[in-house]
C-alpha atoms as a PDB file:
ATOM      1  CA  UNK A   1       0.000   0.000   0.000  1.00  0.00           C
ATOM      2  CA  UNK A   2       1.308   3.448  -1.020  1.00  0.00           C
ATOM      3  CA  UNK A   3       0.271   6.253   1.206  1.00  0.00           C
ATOM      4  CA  UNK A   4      -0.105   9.971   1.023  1.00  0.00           C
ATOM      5  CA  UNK A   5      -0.264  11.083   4.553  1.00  0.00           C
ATOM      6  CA  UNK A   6      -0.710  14.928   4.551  1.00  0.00           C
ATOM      7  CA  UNK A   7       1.340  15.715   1.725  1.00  0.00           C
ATOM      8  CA  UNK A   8       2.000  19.399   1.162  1.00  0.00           C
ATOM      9  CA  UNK A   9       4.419  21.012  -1.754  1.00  0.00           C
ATOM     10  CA  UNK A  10       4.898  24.409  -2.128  1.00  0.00           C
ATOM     11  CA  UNK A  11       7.099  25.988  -5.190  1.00  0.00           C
ATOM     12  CA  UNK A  12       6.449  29.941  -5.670  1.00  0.00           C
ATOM     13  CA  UNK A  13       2.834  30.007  -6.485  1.00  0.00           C
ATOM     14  CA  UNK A  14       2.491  26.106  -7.396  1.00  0.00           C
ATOM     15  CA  UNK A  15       1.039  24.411  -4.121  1.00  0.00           C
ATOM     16  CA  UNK A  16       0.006  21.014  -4.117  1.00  0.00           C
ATOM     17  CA  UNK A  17      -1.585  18.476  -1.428  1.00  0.00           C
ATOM     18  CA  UNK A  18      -2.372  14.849  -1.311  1.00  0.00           C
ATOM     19  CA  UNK A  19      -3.969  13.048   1.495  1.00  0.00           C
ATOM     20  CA  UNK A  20      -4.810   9.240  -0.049  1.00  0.00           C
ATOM     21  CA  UNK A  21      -4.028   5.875  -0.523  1.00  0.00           C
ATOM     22  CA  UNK A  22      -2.968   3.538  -3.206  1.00  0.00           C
ATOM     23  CA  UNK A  23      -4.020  -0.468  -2.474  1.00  0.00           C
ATOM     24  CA  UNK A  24      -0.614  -2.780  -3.238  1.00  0.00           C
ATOM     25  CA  UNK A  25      -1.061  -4.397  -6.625  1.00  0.00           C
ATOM     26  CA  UNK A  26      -3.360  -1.380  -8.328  1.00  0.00           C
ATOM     27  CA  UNK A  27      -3.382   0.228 -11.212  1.00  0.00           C
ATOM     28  CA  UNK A  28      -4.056   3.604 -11.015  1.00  0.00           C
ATOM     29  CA  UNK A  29      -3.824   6.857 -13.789  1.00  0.00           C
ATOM     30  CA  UNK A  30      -3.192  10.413 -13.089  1.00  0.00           C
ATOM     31  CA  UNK A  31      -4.667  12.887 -14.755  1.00  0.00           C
ATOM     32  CA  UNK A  32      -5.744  16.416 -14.510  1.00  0.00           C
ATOM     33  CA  UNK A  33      -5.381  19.818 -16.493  1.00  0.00           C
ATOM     34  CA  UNK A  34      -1.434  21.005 -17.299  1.00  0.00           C
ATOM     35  CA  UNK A  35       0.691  22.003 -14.752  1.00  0.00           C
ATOM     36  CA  UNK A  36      -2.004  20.995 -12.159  1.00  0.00           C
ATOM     37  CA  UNK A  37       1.041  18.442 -10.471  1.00  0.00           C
ATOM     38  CA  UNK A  38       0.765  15.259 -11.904  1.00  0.00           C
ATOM     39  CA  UNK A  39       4.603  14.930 -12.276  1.00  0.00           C
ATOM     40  CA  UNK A  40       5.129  16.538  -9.183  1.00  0.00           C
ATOM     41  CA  UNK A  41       3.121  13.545  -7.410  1.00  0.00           C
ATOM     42  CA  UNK A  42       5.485  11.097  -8.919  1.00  0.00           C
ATOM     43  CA  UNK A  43       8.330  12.813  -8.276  1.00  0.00           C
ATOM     44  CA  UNK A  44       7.065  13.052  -4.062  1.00  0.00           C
ATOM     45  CA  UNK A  45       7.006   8.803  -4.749  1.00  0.00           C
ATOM     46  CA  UNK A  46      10.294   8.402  -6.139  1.00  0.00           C
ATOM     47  CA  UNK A  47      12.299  11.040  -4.216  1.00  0.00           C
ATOM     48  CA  UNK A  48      13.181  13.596  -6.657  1.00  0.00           C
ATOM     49  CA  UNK A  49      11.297  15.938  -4.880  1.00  0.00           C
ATOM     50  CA  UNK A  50      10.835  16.465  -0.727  1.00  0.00           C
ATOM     51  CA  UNK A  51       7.249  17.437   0.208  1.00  0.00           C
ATOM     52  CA  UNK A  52       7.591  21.077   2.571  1.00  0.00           C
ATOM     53  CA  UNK A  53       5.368  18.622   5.212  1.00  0.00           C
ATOM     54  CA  UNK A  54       3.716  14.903   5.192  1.00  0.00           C
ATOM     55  CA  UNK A  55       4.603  11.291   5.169  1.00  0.00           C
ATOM     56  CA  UNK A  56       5.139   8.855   1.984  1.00  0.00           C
ATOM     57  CA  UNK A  57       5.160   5.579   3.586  1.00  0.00           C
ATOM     58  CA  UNK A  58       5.055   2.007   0.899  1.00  0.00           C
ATOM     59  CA  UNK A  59       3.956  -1.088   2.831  1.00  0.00           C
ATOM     60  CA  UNK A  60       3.870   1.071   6.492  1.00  0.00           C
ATOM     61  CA  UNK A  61       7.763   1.755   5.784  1.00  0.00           C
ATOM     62  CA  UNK A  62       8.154   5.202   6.058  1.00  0.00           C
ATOM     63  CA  UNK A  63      10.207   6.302   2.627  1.00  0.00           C
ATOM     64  CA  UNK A  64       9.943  10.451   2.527  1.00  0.00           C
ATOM     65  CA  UNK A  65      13.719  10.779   3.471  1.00  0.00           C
ATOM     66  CA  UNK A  66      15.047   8.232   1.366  1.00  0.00           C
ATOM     67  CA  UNK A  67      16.946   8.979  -1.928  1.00  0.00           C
ATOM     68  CA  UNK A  68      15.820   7.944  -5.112  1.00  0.00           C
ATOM     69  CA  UNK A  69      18.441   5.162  -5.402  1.00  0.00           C
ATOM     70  CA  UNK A  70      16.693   3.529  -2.391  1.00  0.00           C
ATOM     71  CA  UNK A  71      13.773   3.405  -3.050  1.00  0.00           C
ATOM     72  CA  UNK A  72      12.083   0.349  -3.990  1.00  0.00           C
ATOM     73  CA  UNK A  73      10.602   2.281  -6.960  1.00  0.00           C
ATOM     74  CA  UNK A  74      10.828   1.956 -10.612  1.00  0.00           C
ATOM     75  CA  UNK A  75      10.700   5.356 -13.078  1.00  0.00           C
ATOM     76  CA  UNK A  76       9.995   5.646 -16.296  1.00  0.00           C
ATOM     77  CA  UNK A  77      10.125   8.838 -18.536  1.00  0.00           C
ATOM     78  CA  UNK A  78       8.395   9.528 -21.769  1.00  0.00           C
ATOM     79  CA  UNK A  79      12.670   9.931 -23.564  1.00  0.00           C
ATOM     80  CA  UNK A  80      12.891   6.033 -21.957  1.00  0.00           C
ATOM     81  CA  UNK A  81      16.043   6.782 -20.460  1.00  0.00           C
ATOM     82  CA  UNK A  82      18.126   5.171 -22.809  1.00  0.00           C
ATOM     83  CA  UNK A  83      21.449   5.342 -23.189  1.00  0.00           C
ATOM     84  CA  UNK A  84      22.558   6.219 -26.928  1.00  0.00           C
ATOM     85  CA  UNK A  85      25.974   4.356 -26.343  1.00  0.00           C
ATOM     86  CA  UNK A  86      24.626   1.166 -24.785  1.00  0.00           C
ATOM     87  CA  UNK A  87      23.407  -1.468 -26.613  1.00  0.00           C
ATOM     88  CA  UNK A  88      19.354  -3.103 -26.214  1.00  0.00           C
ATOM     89  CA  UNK A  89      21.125  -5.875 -23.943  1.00  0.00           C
ATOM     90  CA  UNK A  90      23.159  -3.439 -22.155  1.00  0.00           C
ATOM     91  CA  UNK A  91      20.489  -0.913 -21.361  1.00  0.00           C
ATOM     92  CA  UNK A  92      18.264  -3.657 -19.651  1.00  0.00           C
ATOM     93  CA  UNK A  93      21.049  -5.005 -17.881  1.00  0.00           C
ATOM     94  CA  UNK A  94      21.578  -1.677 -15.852  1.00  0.00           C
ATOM     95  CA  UNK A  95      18.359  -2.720 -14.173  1.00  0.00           C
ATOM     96  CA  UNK A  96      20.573  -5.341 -12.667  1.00  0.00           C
ATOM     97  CA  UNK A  97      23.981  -3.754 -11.740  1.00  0.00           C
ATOM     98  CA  UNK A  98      24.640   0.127 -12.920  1.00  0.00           C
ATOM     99  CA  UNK A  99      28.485  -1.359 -13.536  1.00  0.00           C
ATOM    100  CA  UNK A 100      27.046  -3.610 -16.044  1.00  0.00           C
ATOM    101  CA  UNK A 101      29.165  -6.714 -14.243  1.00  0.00           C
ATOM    102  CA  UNK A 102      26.616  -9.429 -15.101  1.00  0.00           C
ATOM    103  CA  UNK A 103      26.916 -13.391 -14.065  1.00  0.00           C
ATOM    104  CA  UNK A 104      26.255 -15.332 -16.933  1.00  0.00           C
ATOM    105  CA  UNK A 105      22.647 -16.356 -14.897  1.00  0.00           C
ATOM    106  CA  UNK A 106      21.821 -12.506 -15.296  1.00  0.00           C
ATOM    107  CA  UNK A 107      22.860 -12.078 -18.794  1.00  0.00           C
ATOM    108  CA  UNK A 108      20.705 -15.000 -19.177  1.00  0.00           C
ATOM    109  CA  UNK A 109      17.933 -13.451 -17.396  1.00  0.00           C
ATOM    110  CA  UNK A 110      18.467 -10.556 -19.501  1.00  0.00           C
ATOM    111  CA  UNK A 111      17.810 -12.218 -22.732  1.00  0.00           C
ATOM    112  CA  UNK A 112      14.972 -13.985 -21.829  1.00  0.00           C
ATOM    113  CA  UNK A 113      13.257 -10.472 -20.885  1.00  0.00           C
ATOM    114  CA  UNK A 114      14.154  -9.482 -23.733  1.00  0.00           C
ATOM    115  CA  UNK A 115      12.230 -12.348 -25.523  1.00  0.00           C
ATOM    116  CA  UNK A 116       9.227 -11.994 -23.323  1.00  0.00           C
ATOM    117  CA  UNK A 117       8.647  -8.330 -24.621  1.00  0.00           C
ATOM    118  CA  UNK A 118       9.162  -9.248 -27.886  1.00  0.00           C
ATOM    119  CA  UNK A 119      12.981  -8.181 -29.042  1.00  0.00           C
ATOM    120  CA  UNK A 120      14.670 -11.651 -29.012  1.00  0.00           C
ATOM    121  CA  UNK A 121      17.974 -11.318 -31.130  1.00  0.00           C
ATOM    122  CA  UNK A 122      17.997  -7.557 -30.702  1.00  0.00           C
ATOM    123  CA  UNK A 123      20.574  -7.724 -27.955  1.00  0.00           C
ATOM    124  CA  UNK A 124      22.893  -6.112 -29.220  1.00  0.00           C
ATOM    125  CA  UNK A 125      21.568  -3.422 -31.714  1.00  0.00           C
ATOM    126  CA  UNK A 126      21.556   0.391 -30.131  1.00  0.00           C
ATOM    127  CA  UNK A 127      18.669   2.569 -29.616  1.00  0.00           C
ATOM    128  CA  UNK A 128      19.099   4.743 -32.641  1.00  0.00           C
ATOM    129  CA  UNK A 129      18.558   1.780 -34.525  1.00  0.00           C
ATOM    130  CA  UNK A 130      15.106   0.484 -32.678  1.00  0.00           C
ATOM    131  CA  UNK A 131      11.382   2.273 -33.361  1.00  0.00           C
ATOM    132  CA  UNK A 132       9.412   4.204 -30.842  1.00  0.00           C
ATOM    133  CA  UNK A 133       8.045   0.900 -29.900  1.00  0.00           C
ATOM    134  CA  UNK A 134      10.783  -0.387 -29.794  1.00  0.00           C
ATOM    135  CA  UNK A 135      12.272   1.779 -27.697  1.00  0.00           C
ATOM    136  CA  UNK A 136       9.512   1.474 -25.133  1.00  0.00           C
ATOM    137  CA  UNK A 137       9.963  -2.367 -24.869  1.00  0.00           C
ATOM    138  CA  UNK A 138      13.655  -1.780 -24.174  1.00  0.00           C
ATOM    139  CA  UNK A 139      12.243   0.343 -21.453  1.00  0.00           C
ATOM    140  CA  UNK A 140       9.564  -1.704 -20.282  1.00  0.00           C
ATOM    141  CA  UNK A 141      12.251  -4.654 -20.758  1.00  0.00           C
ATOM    142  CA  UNK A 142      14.364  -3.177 -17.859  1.00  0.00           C
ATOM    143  CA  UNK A 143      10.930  -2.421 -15.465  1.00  0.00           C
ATOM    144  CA  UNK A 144      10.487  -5.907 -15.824  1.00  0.00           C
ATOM    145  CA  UNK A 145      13.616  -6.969 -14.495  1.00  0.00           C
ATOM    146  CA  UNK A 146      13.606  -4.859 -12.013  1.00  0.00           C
ATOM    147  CA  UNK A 147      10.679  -6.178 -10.262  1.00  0.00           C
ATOM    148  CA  UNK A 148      10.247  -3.132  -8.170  1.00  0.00           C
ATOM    149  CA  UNK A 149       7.241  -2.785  -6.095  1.00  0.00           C
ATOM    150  CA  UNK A 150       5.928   0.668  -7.443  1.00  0.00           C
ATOM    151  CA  UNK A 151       6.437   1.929 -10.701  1.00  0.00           C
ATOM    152  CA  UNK A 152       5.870   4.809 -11.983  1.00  0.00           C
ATOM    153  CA  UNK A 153       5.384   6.311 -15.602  1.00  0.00           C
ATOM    154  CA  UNK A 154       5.369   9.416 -16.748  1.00  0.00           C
ATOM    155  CA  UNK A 155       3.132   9.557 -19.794  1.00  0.00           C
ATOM    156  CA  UNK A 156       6.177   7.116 -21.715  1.00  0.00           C
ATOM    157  CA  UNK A 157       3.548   6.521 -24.769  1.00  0.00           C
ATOM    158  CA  UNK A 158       2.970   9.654 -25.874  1.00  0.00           C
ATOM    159  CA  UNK A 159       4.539  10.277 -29.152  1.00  0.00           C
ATOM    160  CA  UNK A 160       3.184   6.615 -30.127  1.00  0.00           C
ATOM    161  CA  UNK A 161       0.199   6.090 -32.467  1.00  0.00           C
ATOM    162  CA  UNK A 162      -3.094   4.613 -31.134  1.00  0.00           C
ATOM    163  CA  UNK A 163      -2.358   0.859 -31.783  1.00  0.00           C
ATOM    164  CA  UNK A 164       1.605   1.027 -31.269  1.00  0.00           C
ATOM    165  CA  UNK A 165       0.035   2.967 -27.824  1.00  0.00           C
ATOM    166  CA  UNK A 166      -2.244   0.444 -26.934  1.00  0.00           C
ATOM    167  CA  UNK A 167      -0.005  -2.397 -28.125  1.00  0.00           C
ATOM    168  CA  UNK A 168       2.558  -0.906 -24.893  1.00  0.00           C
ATOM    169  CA  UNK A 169      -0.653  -0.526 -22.516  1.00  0.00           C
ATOM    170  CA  UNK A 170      -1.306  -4.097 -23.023  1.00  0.00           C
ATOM    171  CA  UNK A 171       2.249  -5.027 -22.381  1.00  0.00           C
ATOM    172  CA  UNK A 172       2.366  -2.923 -19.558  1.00  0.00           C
ATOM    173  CA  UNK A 173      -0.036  -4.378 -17.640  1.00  0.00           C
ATOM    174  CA  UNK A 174       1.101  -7.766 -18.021  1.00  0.00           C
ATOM    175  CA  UNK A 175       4.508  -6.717 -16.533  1.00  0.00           C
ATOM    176  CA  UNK A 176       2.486  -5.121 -13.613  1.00  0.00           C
ATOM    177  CA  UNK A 177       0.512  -8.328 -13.298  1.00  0.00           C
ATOM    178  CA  UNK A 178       3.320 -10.182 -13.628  1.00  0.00           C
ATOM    179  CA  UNK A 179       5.963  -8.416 -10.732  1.00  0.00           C
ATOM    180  CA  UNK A 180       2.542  -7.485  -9.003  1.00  0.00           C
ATOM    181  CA  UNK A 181       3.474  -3.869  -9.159  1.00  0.00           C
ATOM    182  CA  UNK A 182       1.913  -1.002  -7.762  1.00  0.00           C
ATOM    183  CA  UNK A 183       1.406   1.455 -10.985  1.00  0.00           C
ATOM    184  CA  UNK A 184       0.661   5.635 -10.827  1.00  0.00           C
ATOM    185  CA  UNK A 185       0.606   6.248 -14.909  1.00  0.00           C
ATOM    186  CA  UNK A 186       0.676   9.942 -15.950  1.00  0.00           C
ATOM    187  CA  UNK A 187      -1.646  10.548 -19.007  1.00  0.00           C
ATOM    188  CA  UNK A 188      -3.313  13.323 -20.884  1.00  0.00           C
ATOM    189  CA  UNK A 189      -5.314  11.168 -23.252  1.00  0.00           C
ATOM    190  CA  UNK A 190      -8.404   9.616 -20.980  1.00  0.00           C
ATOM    191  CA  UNK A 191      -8.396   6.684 -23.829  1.00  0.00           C
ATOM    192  CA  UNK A 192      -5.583   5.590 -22.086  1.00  0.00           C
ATOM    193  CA  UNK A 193      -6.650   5.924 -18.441  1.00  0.00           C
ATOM    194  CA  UNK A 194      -9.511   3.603 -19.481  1.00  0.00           C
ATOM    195  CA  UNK A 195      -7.947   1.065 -21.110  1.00  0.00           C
ATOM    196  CA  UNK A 196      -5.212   0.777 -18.440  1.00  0.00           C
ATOM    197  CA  UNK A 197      -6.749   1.638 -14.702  1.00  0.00           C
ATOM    198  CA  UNK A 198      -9.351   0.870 -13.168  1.00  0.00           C
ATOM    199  CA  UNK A 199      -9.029   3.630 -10.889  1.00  0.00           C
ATOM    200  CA  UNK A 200      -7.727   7.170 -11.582  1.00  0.00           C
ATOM    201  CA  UNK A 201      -6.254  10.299  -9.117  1.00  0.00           C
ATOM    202  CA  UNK A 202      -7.350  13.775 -10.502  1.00  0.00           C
ATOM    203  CA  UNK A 203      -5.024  16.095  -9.725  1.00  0.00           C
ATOM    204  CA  UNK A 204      -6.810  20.202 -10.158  1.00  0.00           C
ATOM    205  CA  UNK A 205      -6.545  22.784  -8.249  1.00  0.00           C
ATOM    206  CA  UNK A 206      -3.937  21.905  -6.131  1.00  0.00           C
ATOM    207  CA  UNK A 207      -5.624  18.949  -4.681  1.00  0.00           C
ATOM    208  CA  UNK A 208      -4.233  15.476  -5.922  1.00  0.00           C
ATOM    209  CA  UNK A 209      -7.516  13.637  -5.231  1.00  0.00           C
ATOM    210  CA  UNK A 210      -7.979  10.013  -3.744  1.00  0.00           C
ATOM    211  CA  UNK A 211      -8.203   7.365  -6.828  1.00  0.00           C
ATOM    212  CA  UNK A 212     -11.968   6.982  -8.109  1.00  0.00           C
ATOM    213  CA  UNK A 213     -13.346   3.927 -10.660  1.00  0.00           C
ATOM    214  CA  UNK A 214     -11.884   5.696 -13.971  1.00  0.00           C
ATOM    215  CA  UNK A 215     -15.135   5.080 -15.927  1.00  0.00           C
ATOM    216  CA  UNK A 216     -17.740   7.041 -13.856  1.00  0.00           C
ATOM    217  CA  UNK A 217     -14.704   9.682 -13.480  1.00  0.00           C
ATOM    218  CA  UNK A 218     -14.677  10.088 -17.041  1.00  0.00           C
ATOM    219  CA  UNK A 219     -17.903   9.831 -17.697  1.00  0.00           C
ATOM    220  CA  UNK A 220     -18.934  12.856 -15.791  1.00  0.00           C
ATOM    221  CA  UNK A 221     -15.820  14.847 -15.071  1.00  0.00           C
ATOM    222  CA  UNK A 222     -16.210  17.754 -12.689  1.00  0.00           C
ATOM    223  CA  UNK A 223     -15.576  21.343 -13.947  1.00  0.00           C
ATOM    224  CA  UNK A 224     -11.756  21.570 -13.593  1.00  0.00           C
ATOM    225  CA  UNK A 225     -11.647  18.245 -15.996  1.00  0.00           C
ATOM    226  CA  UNK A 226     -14.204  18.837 -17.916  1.00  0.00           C
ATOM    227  CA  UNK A 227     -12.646  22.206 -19.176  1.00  0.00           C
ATOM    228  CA  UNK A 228      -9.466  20.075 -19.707  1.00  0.00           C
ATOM    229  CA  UNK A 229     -10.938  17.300 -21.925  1.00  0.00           C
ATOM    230  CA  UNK A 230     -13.251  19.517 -23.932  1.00  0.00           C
END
């Protein structure tokens, strides 16, 4: 369970709160109008950013003062954080050891991570040299090794068509059924949120909200969201 307890961020006019609760194991979206605070949420969860007052805690273990390398918490930008000079193979295996050091079990594991989102024998091409998608099974390649409890995502689809988008959604949540992940996705399109979570946060007026069934949410936004959508 990931908990909000009386979150408060303050940056120069930008204020933002969160008081809520994530269940282990859920799949949740965040959405809201732009530069409402989504990103700011996920950056409270994986220590990028301190909150001026509150609590993160992740399974009643209190994590607001650790730094991002401790925590058991898994990032992932829409660029994919790829490194240009590393190969597919090489990439993933940072999810391992950052010195790349790898027992032959790990490289192992590697490539068969690779095969199970689809990029068997692409071990050692280099990202210029992949697709958008891809890219984002490199990415979701290295989440899956990983195995952290929470991961995060910060709208990584976006410059994706429809199908290649919903072809990474689907993967996606198999890796989060599969390492039983906790999952806070960052989206603008509410297509997405649908297809993905069941439950969503609304972040608007400097409230991130506790996470609501997505469908009803969507169905009949409130003002704030409503504007947003069109």
């Amino acid at each position: 369970m990931l908990e909000f307890d009386g979150i408060h961020v303050t940056r120069g006019s930008f204020t933002l709160s969160a008081d809520l609760t994530v269940p282990k194991g859920a799949r949740v979206a965040v959405i809201g109008p732009s530069g409402s605070g989504k990103s700011t949420l996920l950056s409270l969860v994986g220590g990028f950013l301190a909150p001026d007052r509150g609590r993160i805690r992740l399974g009643g273990q209190d994590i607001t003062a650790l730094p991002p390398g401790q925590r058991p918490v898994s990032m992932l930008f829409q660029d994919q954080n790829l490194f240009p000079h590393l190969t597919v193979a090489q990439n993933v295996g940072l999810g391992l050891r950052p010195d790349l050091r790898l027992s032959d079990p790990q490289r192992a594991r590697v490539t068969q991570v690779l095969a199970e989102v689809g990029l068997d024998g692409m071990e050692t091409r280099r990202p210029a040299n992949l697709s958008g998608g891809q890219q984002s099974r490199v990415a979701l390649a290295r989440v899956l090794l990983r195995a952290r409890p929470v991961l995060l995502l910060d709208e990584p689809f976006a410059a994706l068509g429809p199908a290649l988008k919903g072809d990474m959604l689907a993967l996606l949540a198999r890796i989060a059924e599969q390492t039983d992940a906790t999952v806070l996705m960052v989206t603008h399109d509410p297509d997405d949120a649908r297809s993905f979570a069941p439950r969503t946060i609304l972040v608007d007026g400097g409230v991130a909200h506790p996470p609501v069934p997505t469908g009803p949410l969507l169905d009949n936004p409130p003002p704030g969201l409503r504007a947003y959508l069109g």
